[in-house]
Every structure is written in C-alpha cells, then in structure tokens.
Protein backbone atom coordinates (compact mmCIF):
# COMPACT_ATOMS: atom_id res chain seq x y z
CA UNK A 1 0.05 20.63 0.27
CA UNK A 2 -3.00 21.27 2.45
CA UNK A 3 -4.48 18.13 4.08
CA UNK A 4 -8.54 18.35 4.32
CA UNK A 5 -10.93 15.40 5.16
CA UNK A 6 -14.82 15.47 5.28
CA UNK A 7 -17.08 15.00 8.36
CA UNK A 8 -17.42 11.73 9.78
CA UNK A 9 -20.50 9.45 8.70
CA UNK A 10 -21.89 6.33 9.96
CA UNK A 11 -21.30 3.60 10.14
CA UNK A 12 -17.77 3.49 10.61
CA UNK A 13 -15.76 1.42 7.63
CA UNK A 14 -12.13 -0.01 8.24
CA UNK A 15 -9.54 -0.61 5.26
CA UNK A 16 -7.13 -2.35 4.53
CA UNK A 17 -4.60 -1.62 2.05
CA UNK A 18 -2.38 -4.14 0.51
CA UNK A 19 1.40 -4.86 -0.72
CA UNK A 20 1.98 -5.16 -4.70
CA UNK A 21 4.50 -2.38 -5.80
CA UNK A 22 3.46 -0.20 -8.78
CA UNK A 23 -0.15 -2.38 -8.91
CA UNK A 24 -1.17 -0.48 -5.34
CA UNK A 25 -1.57 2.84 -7.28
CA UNK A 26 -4.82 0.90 -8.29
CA UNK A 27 -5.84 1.43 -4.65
CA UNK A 28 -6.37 5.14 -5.68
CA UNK A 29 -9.82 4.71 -7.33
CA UNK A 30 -11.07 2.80 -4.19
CA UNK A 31 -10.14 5.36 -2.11
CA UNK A 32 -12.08 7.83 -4.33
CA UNK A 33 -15.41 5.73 -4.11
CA UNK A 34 -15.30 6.17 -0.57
CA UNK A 35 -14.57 9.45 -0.45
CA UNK A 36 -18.06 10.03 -2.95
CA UNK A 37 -20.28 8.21 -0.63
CA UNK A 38 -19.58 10.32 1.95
CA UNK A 39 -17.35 8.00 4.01
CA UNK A 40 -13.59 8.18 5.58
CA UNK A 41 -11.96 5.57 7.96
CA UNK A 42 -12.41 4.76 11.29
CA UNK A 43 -8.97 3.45 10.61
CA UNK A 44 -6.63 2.22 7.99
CA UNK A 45 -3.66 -0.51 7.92
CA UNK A 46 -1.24 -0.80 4.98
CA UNK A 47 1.44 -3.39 3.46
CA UNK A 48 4.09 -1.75 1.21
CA UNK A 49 3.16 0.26 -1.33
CA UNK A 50 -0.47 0.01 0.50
CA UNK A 51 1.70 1.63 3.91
CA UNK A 52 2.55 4.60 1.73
CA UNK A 53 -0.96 5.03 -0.34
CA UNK A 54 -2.59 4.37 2.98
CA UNK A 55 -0.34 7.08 5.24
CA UNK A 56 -1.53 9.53 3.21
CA UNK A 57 -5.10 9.23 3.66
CA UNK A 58 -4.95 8.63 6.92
CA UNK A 59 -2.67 12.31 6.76
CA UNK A 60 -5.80 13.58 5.43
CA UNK A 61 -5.49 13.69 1.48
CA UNK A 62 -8.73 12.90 -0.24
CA UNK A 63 -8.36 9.98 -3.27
CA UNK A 64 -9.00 12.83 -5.62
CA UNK A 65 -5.77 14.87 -3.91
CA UNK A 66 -4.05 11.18 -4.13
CA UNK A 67 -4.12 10.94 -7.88
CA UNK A 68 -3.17 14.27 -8.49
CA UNK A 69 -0.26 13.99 -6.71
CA UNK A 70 0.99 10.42 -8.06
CA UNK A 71 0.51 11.26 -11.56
CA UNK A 72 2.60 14.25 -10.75
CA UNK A 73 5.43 12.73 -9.31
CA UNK A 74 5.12 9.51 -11.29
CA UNK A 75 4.45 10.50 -15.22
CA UNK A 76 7.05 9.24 -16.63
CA UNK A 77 9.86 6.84 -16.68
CA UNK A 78 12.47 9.71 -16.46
CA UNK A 79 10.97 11.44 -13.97
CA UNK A 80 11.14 8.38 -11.69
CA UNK A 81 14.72 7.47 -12.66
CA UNK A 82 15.67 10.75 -11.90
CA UNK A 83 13.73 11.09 -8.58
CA UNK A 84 15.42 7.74 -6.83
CA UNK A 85 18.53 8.22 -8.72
CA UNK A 86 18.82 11.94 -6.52
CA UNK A 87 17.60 9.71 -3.24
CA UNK A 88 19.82 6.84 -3.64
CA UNK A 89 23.07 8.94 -5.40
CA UNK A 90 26.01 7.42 -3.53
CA UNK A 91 28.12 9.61 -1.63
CA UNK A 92 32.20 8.33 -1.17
CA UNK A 93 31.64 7.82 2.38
CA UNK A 94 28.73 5.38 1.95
CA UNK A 95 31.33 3.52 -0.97
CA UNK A 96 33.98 3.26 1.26
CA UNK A 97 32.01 1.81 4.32
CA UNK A 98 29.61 -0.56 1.72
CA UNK A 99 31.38 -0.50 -1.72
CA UNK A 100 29.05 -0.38 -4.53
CA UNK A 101 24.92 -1.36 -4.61
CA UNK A 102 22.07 -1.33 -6.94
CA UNK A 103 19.75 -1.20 -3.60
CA UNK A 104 18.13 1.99 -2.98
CA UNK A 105 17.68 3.38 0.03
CA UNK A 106 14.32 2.94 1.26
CA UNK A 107 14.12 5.71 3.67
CA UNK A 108 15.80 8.39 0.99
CA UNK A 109 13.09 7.17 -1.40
CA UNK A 110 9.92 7.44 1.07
CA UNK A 111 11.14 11.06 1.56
CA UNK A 112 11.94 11.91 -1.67
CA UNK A 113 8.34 11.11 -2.87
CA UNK A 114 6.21 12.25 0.21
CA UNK A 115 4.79 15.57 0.03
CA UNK A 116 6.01 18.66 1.63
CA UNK A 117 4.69 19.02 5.07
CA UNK A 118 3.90 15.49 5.61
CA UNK A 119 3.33 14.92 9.24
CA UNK A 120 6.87 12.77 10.88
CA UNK A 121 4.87 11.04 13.46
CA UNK A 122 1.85 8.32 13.54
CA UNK A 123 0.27 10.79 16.23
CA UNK A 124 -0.03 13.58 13.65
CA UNK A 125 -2.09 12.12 11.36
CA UNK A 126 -5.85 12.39 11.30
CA UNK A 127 -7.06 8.63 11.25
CA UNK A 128 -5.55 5.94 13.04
CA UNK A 129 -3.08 3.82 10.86
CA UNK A 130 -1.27 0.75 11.29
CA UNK A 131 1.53 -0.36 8.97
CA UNK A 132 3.53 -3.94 8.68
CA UNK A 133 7.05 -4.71 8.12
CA UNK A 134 8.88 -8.22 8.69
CA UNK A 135 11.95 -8.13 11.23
CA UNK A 136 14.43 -10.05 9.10
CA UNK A 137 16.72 -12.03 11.83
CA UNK A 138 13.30 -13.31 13.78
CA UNK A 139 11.17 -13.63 10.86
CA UNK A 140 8.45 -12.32 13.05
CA UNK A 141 5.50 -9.37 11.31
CA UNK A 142 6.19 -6.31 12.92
CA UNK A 143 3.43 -3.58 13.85
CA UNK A 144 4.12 0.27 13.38
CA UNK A 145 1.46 2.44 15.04
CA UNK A 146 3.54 5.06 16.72
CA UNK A 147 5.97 6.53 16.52
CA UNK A 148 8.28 7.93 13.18
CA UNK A 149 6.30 8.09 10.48
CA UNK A 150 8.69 8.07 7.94
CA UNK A 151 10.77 5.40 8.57
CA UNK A 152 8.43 2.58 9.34
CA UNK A 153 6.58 3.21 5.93
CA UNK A 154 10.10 2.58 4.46
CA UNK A 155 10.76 -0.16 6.53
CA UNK A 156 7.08 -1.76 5.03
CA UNK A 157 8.15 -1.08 1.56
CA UNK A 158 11.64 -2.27 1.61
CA UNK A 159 10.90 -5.01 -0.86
CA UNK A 160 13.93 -7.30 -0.97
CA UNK A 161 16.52 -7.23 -3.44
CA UNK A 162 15.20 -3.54 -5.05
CA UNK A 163 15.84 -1.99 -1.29
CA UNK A 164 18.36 -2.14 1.19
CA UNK A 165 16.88 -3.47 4.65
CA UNK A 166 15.59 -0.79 6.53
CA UNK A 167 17.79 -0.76 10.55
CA UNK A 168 16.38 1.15 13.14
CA UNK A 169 15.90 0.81 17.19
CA UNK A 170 18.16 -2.42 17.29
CA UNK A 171 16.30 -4.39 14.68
CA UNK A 172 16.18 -5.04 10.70
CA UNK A 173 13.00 -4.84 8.80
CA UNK A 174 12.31 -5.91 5.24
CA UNK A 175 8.94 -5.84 3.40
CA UNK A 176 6.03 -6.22 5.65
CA UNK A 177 4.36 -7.75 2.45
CA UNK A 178 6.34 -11.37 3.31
CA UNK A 179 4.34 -11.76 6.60
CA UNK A 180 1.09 -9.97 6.35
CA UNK A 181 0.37 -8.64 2.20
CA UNK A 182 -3.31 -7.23 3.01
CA UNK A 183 -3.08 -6.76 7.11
CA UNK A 184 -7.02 -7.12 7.78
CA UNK A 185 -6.12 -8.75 11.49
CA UNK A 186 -5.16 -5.17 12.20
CA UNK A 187 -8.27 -3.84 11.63
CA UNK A 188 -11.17 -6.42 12.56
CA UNK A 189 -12.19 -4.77 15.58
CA UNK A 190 -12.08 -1.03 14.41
CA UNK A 191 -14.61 -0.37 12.34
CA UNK A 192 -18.47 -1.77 11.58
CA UNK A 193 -17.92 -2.34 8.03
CA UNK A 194 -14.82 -4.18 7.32
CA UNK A 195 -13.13 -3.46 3.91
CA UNK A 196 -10.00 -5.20 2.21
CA UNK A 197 -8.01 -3.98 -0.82
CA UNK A 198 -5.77 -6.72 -2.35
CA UNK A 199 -3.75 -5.38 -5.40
CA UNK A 200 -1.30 -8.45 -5.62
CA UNK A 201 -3.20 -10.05 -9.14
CA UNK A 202 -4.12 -13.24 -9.64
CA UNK A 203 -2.83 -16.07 -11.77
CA UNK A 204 -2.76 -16.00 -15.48
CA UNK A 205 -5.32 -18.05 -17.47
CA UNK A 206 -3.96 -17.91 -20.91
CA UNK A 207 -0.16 -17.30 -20.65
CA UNK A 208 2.28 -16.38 -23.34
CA UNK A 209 3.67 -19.37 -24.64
CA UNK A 210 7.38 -17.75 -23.96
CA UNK A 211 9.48 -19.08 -20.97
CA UNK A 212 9.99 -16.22 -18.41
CA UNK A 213 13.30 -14.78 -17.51
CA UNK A 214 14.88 -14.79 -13.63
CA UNK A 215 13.66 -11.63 -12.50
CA UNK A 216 10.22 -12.51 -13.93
CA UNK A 217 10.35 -15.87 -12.51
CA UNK A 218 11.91 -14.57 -9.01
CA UNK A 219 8.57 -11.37 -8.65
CA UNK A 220 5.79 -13.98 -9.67
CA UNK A 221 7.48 -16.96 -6.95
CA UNK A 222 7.20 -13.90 -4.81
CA UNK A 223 3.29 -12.93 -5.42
CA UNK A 224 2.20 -17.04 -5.47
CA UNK A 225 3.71 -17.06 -1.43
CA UNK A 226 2.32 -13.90 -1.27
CA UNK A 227 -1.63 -15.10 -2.69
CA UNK A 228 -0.87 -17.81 -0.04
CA UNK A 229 -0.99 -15.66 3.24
CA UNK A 230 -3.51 -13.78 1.74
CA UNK A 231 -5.76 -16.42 1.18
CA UNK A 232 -5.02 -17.81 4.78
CA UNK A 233 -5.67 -14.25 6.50
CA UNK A 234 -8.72 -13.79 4.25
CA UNK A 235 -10.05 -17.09 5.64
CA UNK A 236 -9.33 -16.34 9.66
CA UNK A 237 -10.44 -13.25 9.02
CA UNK A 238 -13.11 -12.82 6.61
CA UNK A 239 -13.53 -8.64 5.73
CA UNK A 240 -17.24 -7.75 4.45
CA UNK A 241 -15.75 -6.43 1.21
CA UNK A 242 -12.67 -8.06 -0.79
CA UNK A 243 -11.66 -6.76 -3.76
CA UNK A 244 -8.96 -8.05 -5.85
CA UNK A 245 -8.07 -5.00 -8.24
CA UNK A 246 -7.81 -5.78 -11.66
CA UNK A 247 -4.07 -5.50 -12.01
CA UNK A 248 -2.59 -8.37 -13.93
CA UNK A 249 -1.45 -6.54 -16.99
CA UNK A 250 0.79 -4.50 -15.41
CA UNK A 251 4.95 -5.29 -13.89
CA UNK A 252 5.39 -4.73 -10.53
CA UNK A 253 7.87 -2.21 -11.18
CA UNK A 254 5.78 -0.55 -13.94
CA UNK A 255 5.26 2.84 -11.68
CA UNK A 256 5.56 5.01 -14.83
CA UNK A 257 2.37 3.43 -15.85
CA UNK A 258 0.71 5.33 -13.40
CA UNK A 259 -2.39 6.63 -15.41
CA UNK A 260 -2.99 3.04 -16.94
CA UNK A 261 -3.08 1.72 -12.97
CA UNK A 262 -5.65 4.19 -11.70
CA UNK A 263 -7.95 3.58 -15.09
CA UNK A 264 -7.40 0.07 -13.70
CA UNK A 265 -8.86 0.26 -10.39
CA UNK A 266 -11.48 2.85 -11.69
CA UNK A 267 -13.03 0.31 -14.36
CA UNK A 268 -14.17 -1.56 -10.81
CA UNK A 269 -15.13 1.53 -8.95
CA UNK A 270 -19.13 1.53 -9.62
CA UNK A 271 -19.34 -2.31 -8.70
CA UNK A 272 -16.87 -1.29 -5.55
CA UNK A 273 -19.63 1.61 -4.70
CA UNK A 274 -22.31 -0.88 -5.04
CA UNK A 275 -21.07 -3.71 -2.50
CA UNK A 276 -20.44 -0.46 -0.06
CA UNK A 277 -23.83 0.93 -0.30
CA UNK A 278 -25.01 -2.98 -0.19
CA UNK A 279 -23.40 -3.28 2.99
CA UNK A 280 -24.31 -0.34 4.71
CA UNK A 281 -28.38 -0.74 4.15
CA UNK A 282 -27.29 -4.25 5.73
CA UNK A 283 -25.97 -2.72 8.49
CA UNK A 284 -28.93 -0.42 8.80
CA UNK A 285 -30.89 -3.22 8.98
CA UNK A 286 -29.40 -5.10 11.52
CA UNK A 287 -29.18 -2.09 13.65
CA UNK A 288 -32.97 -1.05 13.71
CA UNK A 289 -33.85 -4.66 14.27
C-alpha cells in the first residue's frame, strides 16, 4: 500500500481522535472532509481505536485510502472472526505457561490488521502523532510519541477484559481510553485550528423498555466514566471544533458493521465541512486584523 498526502495549507489544524471501539470507524468520514478542503494535520493524537485510525493518517493514507481499506478487512463478521482468531490462535507453549484465555492478544491483532509496509517507528511517519495508553499498576496516562509504532497503538487499544494487557519496557498498559478518551491536551499547542473527534455516543433518550444484560451493563458503565473525562478535558481544554459522531445505534464491538459506521459519520460530514470553513475565515480574520 502506497502512502501519499497532499501539500500543506494554512492554517495549520490539529486533531484529535477519540476511544470508542467499532464506533471510531465513524472517524473515517471526518478525516475525508478534511482531506476535500484541502487540509492535513499539523499533528494528530489518538485514544484506542482513534490511536489506530489516527496512525494511519498520520502514515500518510488519505480518508478516502482509509475506507477502502477498513471495509476490506472488516466486511463481514467471518472475516473478522477469522482474522483475530489467526492472531490470537494459541500455541501449547503459551497454554502451558498461561492455561487457557478468551483475551486476544493486542499486539498480534494491531499487526494482523495494519497494512503491509506500515512504518514500525513514530519517526517514520509523515505527521507528528501522539497516542495514550493507561499504565495499569500506577494508574497514571501514558504518552507514546516515539518510539515502536506498533506496540504502543496496541498498548492504547488494549481495552480491558476483550485484550490481554499490553507489557513492554518494565511497565503494563491497558486502554489509554480510561485516562484520556479524546486526548485534546496533547494537541493544544500544535496547531491554529484546534479540532476534536469524540465517537464515544451519548446517552439514550428513549430506551428499550428491556433490562440490559452484564456485558451490556459492564460497556455502557464503561462509556458514562468515559463521557465523564471527556467532558472534564473538553472543559480545561476547550478545541474550536467538537463533534460528537452520531454513533449510538451501533455495539461497541459491532466492527462488521463497518459500512453502516462510515454512512454514520458521513450523514455529519457537510455540517463538519461547514464549522471548518467557519473557522478558518475566522482565523483569516483575526490574522489580517
């Protein structure tokens, strides 16, 4: 897979990318309005799935080359199943030493669905990046910048319970999306136009009148601490342009949904365009006053 980007343009716009499993596939569309105005990243930080989205447009893949790909690798439920099944199949030395888990293997599964050729370092890729993972023994958000490339996007995404904790240079990392969901303190001072992407959903106005299950129960506990940082970071750190993707009909594990996600995020994209272009005539403004 080639990676091409388009000539720089002012003024320079900074993004955020947030945590939310399958719903961060809506980020795709986003991506794509920027790339039609004419724009690319001074720099990018990513949470989770945002860490992996946002990696590769910071390697250099357009939004357009971004959809192609997921809805290649992620069309269908099989083809999923089959893809971590191959990255997490146990081998008898890995029973022996830790006996039998439904964790995968965060750092078989980042590989397994990165392209070919993907650079291995943070210093290889085009636009300066930033992920976020949380160090599980000192609760403490971590910042990957350098480095392996590879690993500290699986460390980001090791979402708790589905992965096994990612270990690496003496330390344990779970999901950066615990301490930081939609990481726009990374970012303030790196771009003229701030930008933040927050696919974790919102609450649900007119609920089913069904009790939900434990796993239900467990994800949504999960994304109401999550709305919490969010909300806090958002208010320390106000970007010019939130958006909250439109993502509440969809699981968080729902990645075989793929096409339905991306016609999500695209429904907002001409409003999204809008509040860019808004802001940048702003900007113009300010600057010839």
């Amino acid at each position: 897979m080639t990676f091409e980007i388009a000539d720089s343009t002012a003024p320079r716009i900074s993004v955020a990318l947030g945590g939310g499993a399958a719903r961060g596939l809506s980020h795709i569309p986003y991506i794509e309005a920027i790339d039609e105005l004419g724009l690319y990243p001074s720099a990018v930080a990513g949470t989770s799935i945002g860490a992996l989205i946002g990696a590769g447009w910071a390697a250099g893949l357009s939004g357009r080359q971004l959809r192609e790909y997921a809805l290649d690798v992620l069309g269908s439920f099989q083809l999923i199943a089959g893809t971590v099944w191959n990255a997490h199949r146990p081998s008898l030395v890995g029973f022996l030493q830790n006996g039998i888990s439904f964790q995968a293997d965060a750092e078989s599964v980042t590989e397994a669905y990165l392209p070919d050729g993907f650079p291995e370092t943070f210093e290889d890729l085009r636009i300066p990046f930033c992920t976020i993972a949380a160090d599980y023994y000192s609760w403490e958000q971590v910042v990957f910048d350098k480095g392996p490339l590879k690993r500290a996007i699986a460390a980001s995404l090791a979402i708790p319970a589905a992965f096994r904790p990612v270990a690496f240079g003496g330390r344990v990392f779970i999901d950066g999306g615990v301490v930081n969901p939609v990481p726009v303190d990374q970012i303030m001072d790196k771009g003229d136009i701030l930008v933040a992407i927050d696919v974790n959903g919102g609450p649900e106005h007119n609920p089913p009148e069904i009790l939900p299950g434990v796993v239900d129960a467990g994800l949504v506990a999960t994304q109401i601490l999550m709305q919490t940082i969010i909300d806090a970071q958002l208010e320390k750190y106000p970007p010019d342009i939130y958006v909250r993707a439109p993502v509440n009909p969809f699981g968080l594990l729902e990645f075989w949904r793929v096409k339905e996600l991306i016609e999500a995020g695209e429904a907002d994209k001409d409003r999204f365009k809008r509040a860019i272009e808004g802001r940048i005539e702003e900007f113009v403004r300010m600057e010839r006053a």
